[in-house]
PDB file of N, CA and C in Angstrom:
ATOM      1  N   UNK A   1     111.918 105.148  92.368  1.00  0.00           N
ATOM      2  CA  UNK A   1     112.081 105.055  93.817  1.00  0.00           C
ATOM      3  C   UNK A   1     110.730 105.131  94.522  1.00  0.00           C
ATOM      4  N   UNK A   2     109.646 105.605  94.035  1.00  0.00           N
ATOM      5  CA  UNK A   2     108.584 105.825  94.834  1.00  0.00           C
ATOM      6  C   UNK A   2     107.914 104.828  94.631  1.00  0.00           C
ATOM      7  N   UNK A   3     107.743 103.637  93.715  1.00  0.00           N
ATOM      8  CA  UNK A   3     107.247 102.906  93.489  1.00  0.00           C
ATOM      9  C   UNK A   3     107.776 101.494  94.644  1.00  0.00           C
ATOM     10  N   UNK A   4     109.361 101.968  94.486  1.00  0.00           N
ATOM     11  CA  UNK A   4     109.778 100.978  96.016  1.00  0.00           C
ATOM     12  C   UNK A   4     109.269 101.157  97.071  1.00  0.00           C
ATOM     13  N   UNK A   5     109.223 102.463  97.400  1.00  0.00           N
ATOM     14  CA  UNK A   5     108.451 103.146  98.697  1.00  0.00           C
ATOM     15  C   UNK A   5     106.964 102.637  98.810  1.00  0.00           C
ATOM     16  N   UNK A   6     106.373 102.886  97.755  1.00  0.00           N
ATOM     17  CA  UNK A   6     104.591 102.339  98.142  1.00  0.00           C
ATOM     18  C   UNK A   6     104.744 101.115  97.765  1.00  0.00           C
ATOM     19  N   UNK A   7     105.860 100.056  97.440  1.00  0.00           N
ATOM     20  CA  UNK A   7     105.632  98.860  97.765  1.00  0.00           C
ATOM     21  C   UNK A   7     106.285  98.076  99.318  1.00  0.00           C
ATOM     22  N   UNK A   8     107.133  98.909  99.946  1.00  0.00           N
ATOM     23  CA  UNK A   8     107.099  99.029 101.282  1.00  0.00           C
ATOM     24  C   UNK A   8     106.448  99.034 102.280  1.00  0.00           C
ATOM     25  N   UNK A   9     105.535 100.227 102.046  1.00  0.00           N
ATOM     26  CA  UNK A   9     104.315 100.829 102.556  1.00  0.00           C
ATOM     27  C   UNK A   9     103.729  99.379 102.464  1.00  0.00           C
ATOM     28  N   UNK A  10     102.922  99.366 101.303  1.00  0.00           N
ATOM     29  CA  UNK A  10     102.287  98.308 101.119  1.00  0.00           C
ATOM     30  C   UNK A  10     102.543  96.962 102.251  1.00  0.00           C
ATOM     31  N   UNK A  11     103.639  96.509 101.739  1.00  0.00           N
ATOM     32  CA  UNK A  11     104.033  95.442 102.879  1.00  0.00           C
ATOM     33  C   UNK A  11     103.972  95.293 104.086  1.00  0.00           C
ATOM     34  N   UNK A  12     104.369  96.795 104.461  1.00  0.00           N
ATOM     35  CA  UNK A  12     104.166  96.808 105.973  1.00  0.00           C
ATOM     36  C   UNK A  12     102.744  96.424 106.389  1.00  0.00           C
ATOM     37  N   UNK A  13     102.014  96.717 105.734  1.00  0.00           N
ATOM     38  CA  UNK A  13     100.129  96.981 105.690  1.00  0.00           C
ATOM     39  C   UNK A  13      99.587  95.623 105.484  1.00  0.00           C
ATOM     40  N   UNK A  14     100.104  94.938 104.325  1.00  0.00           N
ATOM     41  CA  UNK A  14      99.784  93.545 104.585  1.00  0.00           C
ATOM     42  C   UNK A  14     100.494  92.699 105.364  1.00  0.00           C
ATOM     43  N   UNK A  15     101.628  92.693 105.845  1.00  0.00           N
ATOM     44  CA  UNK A  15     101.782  92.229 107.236  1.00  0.00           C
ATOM     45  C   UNK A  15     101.024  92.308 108.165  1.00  0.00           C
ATOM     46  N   UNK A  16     100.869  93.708 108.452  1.00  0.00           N
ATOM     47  CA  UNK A  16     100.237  94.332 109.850  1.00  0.00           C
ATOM     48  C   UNK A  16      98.184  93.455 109.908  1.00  0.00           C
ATOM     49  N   UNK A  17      97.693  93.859 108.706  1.00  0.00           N
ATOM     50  CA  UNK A  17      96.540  92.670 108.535  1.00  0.00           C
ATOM     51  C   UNK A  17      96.671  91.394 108.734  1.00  0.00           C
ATOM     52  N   UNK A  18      97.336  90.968 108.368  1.00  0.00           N
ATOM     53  CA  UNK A  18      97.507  89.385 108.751  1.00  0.00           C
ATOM     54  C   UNK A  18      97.918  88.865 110.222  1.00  0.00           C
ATOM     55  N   UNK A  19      98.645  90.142 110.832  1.00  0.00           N
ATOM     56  CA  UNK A  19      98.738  89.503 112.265  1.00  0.00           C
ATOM     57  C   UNK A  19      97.201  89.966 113.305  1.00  0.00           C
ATOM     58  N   UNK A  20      97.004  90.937 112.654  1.00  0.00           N
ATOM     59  CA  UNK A  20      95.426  91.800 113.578  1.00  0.00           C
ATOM     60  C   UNK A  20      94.077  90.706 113.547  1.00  0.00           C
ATOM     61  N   UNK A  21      94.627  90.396 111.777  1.00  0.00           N
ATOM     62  CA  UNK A  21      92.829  89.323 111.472  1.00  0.00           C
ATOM     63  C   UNK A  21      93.406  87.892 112.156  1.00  0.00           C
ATOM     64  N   UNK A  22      94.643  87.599 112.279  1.00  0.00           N
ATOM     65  CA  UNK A  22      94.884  86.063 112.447  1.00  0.00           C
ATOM     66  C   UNK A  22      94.341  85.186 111.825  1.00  0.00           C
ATOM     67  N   UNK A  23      94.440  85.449 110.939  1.00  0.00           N
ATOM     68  CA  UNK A  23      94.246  84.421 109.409  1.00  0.00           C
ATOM     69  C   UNK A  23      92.441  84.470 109.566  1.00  0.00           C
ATOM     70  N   UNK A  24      91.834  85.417 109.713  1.00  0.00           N
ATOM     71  CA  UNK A  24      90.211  85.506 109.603  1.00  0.00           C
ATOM     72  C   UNK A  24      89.797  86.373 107.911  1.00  0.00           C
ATOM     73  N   UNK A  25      88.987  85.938 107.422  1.00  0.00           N
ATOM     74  CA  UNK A  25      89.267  86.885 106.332  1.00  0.00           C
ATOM     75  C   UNK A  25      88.074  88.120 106.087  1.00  0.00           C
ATOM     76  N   UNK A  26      88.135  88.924 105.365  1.00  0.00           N
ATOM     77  CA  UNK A  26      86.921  89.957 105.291  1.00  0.00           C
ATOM     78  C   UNK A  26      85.540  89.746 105.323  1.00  0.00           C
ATOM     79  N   UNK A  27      84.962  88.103 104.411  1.00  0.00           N
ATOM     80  CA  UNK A  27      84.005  87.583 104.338  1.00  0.00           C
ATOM     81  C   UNK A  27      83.754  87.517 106.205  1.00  0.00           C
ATOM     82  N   UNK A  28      84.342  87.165 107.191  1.00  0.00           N
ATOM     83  CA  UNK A  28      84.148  86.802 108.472  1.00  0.00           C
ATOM     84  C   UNK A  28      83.865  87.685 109.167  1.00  0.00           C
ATOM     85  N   UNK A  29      84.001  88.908 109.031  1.00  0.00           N
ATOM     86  CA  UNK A  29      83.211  90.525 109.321  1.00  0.00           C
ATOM     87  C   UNK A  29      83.698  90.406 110.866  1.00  0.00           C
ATOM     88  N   UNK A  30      85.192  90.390 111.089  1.00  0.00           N
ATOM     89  CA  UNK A  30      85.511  90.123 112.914  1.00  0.00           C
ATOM     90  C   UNK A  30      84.778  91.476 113.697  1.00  0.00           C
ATOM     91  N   UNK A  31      84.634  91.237 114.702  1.00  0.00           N
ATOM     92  CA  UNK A  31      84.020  92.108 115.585  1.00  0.00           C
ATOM     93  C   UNK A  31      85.195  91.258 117.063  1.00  0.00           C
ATOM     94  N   UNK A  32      85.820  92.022 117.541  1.00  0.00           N
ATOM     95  CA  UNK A  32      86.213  91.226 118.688  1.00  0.00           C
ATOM     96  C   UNK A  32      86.235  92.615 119.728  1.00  0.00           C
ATOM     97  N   UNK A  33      85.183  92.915 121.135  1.00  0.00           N
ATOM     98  CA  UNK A  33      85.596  93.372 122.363  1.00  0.00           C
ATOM     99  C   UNK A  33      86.666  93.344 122.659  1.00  0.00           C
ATOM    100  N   UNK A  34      86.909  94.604 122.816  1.00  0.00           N
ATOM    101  CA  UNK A  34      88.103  94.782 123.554  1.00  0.00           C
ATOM    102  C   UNK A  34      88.212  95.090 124.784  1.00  0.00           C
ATOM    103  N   UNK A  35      89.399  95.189 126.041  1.00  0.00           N
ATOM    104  CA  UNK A  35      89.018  95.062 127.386  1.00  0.00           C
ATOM    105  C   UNK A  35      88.053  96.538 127.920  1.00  0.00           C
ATOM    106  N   UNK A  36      88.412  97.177 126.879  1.00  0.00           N
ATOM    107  CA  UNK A  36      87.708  98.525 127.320  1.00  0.00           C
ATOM    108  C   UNK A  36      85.800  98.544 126.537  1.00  0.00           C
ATOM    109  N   UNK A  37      85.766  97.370 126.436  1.00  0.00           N
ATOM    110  CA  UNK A  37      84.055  96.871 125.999  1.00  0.00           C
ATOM    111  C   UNK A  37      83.823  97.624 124.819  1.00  0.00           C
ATOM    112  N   UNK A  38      84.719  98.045 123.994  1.00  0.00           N
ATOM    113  CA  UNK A  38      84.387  98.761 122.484  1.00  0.00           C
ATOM    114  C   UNK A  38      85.008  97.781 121.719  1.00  0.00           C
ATOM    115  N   UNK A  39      83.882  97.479 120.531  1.00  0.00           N
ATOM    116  CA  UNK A  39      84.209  96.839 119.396  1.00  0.00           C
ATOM    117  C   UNK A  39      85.233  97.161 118.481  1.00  0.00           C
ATOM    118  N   UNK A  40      85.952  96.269 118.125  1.00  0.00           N
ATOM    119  CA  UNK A  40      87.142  96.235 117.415  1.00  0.00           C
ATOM    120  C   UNK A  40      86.869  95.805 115.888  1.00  0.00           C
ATOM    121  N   UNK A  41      86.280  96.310 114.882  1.00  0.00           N
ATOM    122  CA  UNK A  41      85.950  96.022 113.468  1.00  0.00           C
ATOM    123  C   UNK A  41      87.196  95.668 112.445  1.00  0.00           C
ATOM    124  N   UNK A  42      86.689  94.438 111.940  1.00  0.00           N
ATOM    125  CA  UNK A  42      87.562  94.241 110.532  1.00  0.00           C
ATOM    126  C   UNK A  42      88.789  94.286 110.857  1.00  0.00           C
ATOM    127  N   UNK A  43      89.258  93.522 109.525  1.00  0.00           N
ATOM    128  CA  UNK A  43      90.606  92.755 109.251  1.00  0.00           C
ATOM    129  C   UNK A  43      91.567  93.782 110.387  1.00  0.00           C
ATOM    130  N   UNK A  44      91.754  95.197 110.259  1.00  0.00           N
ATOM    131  CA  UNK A  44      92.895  95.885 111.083  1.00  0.00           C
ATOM    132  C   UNK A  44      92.175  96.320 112.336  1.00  0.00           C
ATOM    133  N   UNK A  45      91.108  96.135 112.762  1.00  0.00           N
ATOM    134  CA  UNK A  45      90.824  95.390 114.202  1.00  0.00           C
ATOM    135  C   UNK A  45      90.354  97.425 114.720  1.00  0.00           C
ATOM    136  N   UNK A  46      89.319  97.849 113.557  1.00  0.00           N
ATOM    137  CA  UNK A  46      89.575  99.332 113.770  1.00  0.00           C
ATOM    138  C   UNK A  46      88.209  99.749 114.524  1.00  0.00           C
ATOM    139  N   UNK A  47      88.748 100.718 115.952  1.00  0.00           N
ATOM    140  CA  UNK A  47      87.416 101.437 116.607  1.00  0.00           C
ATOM    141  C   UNK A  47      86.357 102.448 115.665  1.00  0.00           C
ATOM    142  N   UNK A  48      85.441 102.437 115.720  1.00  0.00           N
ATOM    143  CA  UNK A  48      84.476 103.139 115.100  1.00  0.00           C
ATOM    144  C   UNK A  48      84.841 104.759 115.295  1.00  0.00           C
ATOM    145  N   UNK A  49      85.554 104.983 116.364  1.00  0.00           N
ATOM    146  CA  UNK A  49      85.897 106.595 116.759  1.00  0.00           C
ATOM    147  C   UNK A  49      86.787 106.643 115.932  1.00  0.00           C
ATOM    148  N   UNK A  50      88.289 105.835 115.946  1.00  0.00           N
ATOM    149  CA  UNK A  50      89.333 106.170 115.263  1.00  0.00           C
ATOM    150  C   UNK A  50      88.828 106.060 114.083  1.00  0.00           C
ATOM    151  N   UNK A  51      88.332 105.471 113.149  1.00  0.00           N
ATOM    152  CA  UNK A  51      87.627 105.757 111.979  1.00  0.00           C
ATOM    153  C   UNK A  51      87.377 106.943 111.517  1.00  0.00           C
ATOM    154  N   UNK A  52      86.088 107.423 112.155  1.00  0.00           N
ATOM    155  CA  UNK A  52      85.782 108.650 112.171  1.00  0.00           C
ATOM    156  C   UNK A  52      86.809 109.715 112.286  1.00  0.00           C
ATOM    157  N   UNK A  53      87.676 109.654 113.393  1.00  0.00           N
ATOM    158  CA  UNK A  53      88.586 110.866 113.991  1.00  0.00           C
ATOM    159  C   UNK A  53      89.266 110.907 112.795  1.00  0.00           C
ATOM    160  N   UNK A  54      90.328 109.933 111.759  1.00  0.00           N
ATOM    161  CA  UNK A  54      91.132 110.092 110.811  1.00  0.00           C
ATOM    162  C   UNK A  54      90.598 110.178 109.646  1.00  0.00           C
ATOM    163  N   UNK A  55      89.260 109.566 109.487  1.00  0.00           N
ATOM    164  CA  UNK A  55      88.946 110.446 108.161  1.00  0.00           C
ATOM    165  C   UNK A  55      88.279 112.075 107.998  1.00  0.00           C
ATOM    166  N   UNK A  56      88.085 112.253 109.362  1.00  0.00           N
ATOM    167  CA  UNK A  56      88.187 113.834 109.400  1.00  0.00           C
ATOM    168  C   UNK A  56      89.330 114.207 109.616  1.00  0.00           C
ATOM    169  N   UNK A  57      90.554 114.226 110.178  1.00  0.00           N
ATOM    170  CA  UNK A  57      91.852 114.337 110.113  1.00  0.00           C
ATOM    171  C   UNK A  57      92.557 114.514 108.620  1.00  0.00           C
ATOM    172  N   UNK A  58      92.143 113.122 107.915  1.00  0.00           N
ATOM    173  CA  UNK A  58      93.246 113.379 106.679  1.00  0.00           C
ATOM    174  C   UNK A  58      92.178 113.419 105.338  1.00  0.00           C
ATOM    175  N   UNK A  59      90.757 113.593 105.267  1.00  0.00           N
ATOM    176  CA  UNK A  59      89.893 113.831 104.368  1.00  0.00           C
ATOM    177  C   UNK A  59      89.251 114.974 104.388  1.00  0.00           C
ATOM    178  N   UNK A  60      89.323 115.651 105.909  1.00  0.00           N
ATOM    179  CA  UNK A  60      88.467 116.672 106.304  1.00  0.00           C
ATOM    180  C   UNK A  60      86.906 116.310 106.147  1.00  0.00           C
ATOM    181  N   UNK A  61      86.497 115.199 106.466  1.00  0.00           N
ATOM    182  CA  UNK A  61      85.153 115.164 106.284  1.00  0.00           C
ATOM    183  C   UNK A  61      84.559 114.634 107.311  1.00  0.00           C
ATOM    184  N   UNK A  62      83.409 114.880 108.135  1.00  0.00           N
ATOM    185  CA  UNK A  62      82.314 114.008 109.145  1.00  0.00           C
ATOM    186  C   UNK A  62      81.970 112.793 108.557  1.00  0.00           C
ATOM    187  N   UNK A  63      82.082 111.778 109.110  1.00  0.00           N
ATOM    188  CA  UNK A  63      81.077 110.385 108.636  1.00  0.00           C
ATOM    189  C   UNK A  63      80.405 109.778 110.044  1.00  0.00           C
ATOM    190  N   UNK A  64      79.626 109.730 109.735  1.00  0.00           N
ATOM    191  CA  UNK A  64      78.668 108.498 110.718  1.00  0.00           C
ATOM    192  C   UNK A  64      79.029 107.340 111.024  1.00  0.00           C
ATOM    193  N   UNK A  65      78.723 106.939 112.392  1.00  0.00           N
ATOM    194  CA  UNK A  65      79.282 105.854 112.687  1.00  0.00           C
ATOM    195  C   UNK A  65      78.855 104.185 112.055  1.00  0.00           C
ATOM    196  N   UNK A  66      77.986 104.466 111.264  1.00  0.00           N
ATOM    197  CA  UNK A  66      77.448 103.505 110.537  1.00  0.00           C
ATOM    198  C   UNK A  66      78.581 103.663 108.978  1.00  0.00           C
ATOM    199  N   UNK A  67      78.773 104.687 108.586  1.00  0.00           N
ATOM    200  CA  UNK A  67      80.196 104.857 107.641  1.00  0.00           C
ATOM    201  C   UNK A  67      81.531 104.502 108.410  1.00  0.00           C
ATOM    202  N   UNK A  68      81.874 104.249 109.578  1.00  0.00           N
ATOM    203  CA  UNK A  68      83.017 103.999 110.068  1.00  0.00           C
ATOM    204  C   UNK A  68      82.942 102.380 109.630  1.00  0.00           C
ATOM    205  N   UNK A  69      82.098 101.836 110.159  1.00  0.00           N
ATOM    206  CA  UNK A  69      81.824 100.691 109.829  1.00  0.00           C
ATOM    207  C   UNK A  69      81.984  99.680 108.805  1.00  0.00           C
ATOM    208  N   UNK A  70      81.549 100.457 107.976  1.00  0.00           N
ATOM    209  CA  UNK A  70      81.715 100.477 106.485  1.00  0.00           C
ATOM    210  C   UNK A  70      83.080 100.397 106.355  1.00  0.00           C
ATOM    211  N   UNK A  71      83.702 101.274 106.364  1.00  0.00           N
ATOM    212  CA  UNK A  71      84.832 101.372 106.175  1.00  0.00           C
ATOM    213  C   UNK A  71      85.846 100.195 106.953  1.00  0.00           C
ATOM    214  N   UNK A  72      85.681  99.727 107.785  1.00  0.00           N
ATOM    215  CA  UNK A  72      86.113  99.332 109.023  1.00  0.00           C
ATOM    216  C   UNK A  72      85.951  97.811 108.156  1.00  0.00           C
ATOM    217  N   UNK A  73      84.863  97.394 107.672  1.00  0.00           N
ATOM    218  CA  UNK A  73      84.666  96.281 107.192  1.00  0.00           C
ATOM    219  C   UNK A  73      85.189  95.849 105.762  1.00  0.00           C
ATOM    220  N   UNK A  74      85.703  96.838 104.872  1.00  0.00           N
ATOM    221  CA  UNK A  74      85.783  96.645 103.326  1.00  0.00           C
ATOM    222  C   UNK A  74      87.638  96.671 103.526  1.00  0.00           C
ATOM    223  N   UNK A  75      88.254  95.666 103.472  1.00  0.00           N
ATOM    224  CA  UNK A  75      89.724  95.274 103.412  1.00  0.00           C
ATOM    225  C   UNK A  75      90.512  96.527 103.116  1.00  0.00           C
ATOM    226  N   UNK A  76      89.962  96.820 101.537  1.00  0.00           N
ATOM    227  CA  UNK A  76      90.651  97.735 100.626  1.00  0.00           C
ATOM    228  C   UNK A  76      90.348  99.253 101.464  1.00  0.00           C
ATOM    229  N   UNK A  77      89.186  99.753 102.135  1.00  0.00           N
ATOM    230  CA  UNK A  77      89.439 101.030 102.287  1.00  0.00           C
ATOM    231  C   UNK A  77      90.133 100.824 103.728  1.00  0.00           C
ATOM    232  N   UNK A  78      90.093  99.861 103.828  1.00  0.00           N
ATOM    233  CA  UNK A  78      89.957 100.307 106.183  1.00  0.00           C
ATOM    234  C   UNK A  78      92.133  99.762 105.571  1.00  0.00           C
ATOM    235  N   UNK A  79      92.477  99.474 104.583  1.00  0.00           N
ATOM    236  CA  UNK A  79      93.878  99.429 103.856  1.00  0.00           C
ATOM    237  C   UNK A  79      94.277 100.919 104.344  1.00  0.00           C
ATOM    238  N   UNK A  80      93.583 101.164 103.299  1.00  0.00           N
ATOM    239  CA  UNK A  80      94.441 102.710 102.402  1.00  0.00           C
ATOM    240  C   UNK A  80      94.189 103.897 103.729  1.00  0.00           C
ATOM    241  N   UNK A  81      93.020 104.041 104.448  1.00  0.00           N
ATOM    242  CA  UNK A  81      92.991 104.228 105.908  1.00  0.00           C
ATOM    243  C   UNK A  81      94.401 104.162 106.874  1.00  0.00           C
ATOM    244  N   UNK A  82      94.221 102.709 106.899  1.00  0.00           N
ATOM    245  CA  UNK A  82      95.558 102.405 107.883  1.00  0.00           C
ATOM    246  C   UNK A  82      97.081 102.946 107.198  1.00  0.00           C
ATOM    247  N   UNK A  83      97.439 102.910 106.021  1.00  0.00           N
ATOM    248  CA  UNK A  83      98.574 103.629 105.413  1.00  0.00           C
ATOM    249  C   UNK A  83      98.430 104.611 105.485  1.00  0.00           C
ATOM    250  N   UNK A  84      97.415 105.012 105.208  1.00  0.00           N
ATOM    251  CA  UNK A  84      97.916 106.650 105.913  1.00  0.00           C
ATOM    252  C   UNK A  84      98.180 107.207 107.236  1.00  0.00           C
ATOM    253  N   UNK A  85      97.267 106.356 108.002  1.00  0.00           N
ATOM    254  CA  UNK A  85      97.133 106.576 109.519  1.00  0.00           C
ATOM    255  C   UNK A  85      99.356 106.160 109.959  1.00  0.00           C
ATOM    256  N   UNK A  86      99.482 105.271 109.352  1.00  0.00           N
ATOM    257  CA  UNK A  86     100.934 104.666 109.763  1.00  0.00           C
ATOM    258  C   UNK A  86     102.238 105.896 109.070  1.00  0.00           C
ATOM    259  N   UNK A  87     101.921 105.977 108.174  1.00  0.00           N
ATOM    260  CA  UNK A  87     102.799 106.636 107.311  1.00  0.00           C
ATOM    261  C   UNK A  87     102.863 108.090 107.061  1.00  0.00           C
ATOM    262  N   UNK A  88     101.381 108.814 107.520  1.00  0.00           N
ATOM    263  CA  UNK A  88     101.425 110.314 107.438  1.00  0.00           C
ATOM    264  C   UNK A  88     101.268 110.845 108.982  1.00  0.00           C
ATOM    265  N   UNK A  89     100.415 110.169 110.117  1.00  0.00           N
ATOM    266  CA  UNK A  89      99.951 110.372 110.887  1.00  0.00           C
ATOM    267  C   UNK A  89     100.863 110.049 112.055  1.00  0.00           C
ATOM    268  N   UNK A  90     100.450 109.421 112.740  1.00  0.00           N
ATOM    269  CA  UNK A  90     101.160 108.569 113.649  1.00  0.00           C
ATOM    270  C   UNK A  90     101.272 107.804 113.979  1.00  0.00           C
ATOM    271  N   UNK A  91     101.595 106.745 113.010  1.00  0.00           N
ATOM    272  CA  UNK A  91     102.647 105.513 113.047  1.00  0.00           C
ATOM    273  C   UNK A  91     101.710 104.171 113.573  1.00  0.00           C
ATOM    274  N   UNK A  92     102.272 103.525 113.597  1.00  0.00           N
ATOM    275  CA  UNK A  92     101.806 101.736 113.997  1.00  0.00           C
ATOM    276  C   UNK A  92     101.196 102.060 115.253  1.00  0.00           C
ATOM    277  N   UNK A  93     101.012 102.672 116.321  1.00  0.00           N
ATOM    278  CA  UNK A  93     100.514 102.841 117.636  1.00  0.00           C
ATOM    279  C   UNK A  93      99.499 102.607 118.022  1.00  0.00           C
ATOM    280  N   UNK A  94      98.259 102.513 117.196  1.00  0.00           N
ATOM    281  CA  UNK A  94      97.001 102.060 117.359  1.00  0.00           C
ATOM    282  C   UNK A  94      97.146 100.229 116.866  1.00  0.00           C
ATOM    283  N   UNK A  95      98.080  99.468 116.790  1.00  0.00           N
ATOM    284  CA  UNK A  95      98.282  98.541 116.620  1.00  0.00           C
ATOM    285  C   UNK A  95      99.562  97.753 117.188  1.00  0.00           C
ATOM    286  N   UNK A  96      99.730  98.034 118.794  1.00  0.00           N
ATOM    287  CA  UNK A  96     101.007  98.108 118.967  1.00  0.00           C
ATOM    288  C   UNK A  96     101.521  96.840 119.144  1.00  0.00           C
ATOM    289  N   UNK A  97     100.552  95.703 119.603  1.00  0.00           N
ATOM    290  CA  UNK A  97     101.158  94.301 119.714  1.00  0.00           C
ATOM    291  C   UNK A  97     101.705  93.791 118.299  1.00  0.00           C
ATOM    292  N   UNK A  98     100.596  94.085 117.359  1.00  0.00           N
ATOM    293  CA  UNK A  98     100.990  93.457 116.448  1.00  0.00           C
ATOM    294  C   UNK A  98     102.581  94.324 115.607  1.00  0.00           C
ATOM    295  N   UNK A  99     102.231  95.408 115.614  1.00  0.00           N
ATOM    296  CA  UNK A  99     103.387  95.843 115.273  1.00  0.00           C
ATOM    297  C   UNK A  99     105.029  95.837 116.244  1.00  0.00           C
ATOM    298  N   UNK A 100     105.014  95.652 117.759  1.00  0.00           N
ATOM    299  CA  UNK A 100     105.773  95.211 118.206  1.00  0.00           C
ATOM    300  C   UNK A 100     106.577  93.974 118.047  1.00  0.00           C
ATOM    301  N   UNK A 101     105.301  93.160 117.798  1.00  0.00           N
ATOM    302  CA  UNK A 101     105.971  91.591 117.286  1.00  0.00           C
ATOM    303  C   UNK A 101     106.325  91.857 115.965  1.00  0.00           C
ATOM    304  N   UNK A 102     106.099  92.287 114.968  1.00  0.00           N
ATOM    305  CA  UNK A 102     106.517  92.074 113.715  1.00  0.00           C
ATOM    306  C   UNK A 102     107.635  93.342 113.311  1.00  0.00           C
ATOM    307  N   UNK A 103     108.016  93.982 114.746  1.00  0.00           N
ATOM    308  CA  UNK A 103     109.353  95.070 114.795  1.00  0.00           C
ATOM    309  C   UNK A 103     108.590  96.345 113.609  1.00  0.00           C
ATOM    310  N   UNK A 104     107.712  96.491 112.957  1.00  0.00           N
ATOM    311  CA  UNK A 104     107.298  97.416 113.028  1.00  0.00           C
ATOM    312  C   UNK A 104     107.539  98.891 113.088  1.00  0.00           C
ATOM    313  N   UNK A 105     107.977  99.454 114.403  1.00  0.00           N
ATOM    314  CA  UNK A 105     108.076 100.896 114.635  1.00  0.00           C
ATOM    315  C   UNK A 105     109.553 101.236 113.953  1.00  0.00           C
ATOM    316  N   UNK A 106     110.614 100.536 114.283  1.00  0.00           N
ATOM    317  CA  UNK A 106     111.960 100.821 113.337  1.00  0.00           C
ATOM    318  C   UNK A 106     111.633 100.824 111.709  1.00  0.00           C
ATOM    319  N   UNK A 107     111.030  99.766 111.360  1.00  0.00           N
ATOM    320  CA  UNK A 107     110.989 100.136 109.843  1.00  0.00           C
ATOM    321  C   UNK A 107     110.166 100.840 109.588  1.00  0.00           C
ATOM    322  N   UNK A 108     108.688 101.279 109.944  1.00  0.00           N
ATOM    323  CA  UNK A 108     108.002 102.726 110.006  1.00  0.00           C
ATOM    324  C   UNK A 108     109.057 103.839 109.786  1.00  0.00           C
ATOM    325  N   UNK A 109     109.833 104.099 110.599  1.00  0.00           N
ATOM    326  CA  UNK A 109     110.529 105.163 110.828  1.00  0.00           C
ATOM    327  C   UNK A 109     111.725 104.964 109.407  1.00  0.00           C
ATOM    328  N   UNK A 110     112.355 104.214 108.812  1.00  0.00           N
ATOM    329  CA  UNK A 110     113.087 104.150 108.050  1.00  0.00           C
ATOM    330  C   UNK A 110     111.837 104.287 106.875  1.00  0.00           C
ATOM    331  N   UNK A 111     111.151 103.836 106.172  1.00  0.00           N
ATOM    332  CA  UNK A 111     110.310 103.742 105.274  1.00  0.00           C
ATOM    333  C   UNK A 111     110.417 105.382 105.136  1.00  0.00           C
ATOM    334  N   UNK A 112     109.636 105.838 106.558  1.00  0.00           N
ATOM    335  CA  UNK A 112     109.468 107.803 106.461  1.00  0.00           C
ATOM    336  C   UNK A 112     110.404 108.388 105.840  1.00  0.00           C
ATOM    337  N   UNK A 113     111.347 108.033 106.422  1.00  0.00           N
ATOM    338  CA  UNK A 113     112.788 108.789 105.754  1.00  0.00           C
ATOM    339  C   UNK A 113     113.004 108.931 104.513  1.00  0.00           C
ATOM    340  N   UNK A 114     113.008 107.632 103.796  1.00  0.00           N
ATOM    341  CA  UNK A 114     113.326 106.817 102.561  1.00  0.00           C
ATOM    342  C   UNK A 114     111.843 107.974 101.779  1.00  0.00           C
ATOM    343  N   UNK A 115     110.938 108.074 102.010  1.00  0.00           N
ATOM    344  CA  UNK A 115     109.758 108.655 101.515  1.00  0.00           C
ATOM    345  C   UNK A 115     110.409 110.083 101.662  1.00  0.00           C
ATOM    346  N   UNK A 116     111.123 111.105 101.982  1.00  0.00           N
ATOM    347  CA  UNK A 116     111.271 112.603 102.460  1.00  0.00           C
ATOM    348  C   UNK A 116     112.253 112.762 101.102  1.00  0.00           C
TER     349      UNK A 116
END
């Protein structure tokens, strides 16, 4: 059963990338402004703060904003990042268009369950 579960997880996550990058891929290193004039990094479209804030949150550790970056840019970690951020933390919300359109917050919430 848990193996269904983190292939759930999973799915949700590569969905949720594919609608954020709009078919751009990691090699393309997106940077897109957002209306509030802060850069939006990589495939899941991630702020350099929220970076930082959740890997001190769920790693307990400080990183530099030049490590957010990093992170922000490499598919696989700014991944395993966002699954946790969705699945332990709080949920699709830092991604809400895309997860609105792709209904999202209901199966978040069933996935959780299914995981307890």
């Amino acid at each position: 059963m848990l193996l269904k579960i983190e292939a759930l997880k999973d799915d949700v996550v590569g969905r949720l990338i594919k609608c954020e990058s709009e078919g751009h891929s990691e090699a393309d290193g997106i940077i897109v402004f957002d209306v509030n004039r802060v850069p939006s990094i990589g495939q899941f479209q991630f702020q350099r703060k929220t970076v930082q804030h959740y890997v001190r949150e769920i790693e307990g550790r400080a990183i530099t904003g030049k490590e957010a970056i990093e992170i922000a840019l490499d598919t696989e970690r700014a991944a395993g990042l966002a699954k946790k951020i969705i699945f332990e933390k709080d949920g699709t919300r830092h991604w809400h268009n895309c997860a609105t359109k792709l209904g999202l917050y209901r199966e978040v919430k069933l996935i959780q369950k299914l995981a307890k």
